[in-house]
Protein backbone atom coordinates (compact mmCIF):
# COMPACT_ATOMS: atom_id res chain seq x y z
CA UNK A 1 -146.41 39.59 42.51
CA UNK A 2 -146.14 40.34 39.10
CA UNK A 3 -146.69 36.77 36.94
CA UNK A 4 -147.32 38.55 33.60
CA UNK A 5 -146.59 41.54 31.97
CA UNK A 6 -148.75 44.19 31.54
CA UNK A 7 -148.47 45.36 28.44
CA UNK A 8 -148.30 41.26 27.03
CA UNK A 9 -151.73 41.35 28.90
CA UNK A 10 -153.53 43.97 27.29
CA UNK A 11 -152.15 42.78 23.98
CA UNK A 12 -153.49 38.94 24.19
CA UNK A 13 -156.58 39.79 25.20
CA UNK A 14 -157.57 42.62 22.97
CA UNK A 15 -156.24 40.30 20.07
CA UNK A 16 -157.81 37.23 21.14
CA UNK A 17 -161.41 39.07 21.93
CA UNK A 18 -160.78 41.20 18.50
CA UNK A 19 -160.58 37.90 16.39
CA UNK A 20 -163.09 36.31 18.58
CA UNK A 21 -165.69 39.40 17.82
CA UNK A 22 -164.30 38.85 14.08
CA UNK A 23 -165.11 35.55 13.68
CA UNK A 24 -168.09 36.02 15.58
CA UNK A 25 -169.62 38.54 13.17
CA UNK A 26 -168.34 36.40 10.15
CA UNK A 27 -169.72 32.99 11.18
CA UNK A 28 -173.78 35.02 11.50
CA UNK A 29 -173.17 37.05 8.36
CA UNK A 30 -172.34 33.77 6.66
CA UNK A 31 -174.99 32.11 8.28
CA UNK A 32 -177.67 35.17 7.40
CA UNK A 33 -176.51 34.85 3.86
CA UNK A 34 -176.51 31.10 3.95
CA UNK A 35 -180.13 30.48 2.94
CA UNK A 36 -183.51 30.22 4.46
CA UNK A 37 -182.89 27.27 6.01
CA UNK A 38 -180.02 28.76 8.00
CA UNK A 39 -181.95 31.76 9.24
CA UNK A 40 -184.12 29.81 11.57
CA UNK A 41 -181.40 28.74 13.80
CA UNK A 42 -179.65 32.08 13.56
CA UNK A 43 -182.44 33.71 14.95
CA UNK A 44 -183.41 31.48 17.89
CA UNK A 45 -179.72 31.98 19.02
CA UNK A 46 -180.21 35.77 18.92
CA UNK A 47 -180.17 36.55 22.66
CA UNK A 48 -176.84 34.27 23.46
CA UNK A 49 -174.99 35.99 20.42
CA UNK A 50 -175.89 38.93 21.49
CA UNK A 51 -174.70 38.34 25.13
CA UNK A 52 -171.10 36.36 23.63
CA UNK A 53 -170.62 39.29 21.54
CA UNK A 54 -170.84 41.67 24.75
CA UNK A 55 -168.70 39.39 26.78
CA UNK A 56 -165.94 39.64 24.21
CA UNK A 57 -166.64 43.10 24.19
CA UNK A 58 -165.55 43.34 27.68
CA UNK A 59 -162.10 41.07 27.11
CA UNK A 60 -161.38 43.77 24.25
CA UNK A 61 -162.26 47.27 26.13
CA UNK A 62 -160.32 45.51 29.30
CA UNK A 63 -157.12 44.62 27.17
CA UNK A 64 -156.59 48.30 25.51
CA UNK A 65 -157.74 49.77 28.93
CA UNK A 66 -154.72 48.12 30.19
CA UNK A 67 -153.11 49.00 27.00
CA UNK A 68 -153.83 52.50 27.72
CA UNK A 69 -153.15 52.32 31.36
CA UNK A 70 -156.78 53.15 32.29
CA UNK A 71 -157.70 52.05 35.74
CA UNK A 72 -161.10 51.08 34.72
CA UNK A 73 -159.26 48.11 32.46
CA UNK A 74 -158.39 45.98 36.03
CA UNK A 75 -162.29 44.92 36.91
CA UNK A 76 -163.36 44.76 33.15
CA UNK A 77 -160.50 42.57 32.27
CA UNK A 78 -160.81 40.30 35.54
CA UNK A 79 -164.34 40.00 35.24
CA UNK A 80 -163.96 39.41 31.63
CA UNK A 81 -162.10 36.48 32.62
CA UNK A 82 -164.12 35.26 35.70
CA UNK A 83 -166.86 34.81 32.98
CA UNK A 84 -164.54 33.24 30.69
CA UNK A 85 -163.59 30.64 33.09
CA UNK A 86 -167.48 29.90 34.42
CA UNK A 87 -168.17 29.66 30.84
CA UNK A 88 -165.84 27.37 29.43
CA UNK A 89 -166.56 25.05 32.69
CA UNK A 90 -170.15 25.39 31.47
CA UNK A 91 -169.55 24.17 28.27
CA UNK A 92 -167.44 21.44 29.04
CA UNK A 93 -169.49 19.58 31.50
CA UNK A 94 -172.69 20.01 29.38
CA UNK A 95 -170.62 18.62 26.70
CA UNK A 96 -169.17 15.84 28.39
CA UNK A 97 -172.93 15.07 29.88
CA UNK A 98 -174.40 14.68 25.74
CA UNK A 99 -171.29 12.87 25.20
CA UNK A 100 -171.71 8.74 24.56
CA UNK A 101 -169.69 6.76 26.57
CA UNK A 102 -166.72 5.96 26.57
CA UNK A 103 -165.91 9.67 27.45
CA UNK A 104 -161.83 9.54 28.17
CA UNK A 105 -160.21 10.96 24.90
CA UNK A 106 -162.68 13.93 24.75
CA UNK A 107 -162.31 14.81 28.42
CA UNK A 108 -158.93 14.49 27.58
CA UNK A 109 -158.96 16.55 24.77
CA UNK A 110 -161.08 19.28 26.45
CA UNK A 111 -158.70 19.31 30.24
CA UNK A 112 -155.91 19.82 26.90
CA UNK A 113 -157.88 22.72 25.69
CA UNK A 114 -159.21 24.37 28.61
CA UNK A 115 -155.82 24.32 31.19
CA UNK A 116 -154.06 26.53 29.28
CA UNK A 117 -157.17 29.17 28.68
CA UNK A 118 -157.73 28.89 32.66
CA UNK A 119 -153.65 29.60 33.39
CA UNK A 120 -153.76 33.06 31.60
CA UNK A 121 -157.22 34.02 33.20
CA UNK A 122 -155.66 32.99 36.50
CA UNK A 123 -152.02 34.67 35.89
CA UNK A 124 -153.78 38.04 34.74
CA UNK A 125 -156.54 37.72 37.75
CA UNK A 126 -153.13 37.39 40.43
CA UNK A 127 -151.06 39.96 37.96
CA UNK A 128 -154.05 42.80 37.59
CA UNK A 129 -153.90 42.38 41.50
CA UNK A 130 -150.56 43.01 41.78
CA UNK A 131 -149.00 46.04 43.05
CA UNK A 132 -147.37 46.19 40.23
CA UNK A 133 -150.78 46.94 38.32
CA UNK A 134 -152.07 48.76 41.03
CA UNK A 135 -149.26 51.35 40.57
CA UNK A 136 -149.45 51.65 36.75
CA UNK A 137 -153.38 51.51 36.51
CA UNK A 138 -154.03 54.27 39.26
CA UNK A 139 -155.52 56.63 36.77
């Protein structure tokens, strides 16, 4: 069962993980440039930069694998998006916890947010599993 394109696949997520990686870099050269009293911070967060920056790394190799028909592009681009998932559910409920009460409108906002994110990871999971894919990404 084929839910998404291929080709539509490889493109959204080697966009979305290039301007996340752009942004990325921009936001800690603009924070590195900011001032002493931004380098602090910037430096504590090191480690997890380092790691987001290698998990977007893995959404962009996995959508122009796919893009070039690679068959390595299937388990970088699913895990890519296995981590994805775990990580926005992360974030969420750690946000929600911090949150005051009453908590409604940003759940709300955040089930808004986050359904849409988890419906492409889940239609390109089912789609790089595909037959389809299996064909096209042999090698």
């Amino acid at each position: 069962m084929n839910l998404v394109n291929l080709e539509l696949v490889g493109w959204i997520f080697s966009v979305g993980s290039g301007i996340a990686l752009a942004l990325g870099a921009w936001f800690i050269v603009t924070l590195h440039y900011g001032g002493i009293g931004t380098r602090k911070p910037l430096l504590k967060r090191i480690f997890e930069d380092a790691i987001l920056f290698g998990i977007w790394s893995l959404g962009l190799a996995g959508g122009v694998g796919v893009l070039l028909g690679k068959a390595w592009s299937r388990p970088v681009l699913e895990l890519f998006c296995w981590t994805l998932m775990i990580l926005l559910l992360m974030s969420c409920w750690s946000r929600l916890r911090l949150a005051p009460r009453p908590r409604a409108i940003l759940g709300l906002s955040m089930l808004l947010f986050v359904t849409p994110i988890f419906a492409l990871c889940i239609a390109t999971i089912l789609t790089l599993r595909s037959e389809v894919a299996l064909r096209l990404l042999a090698g």
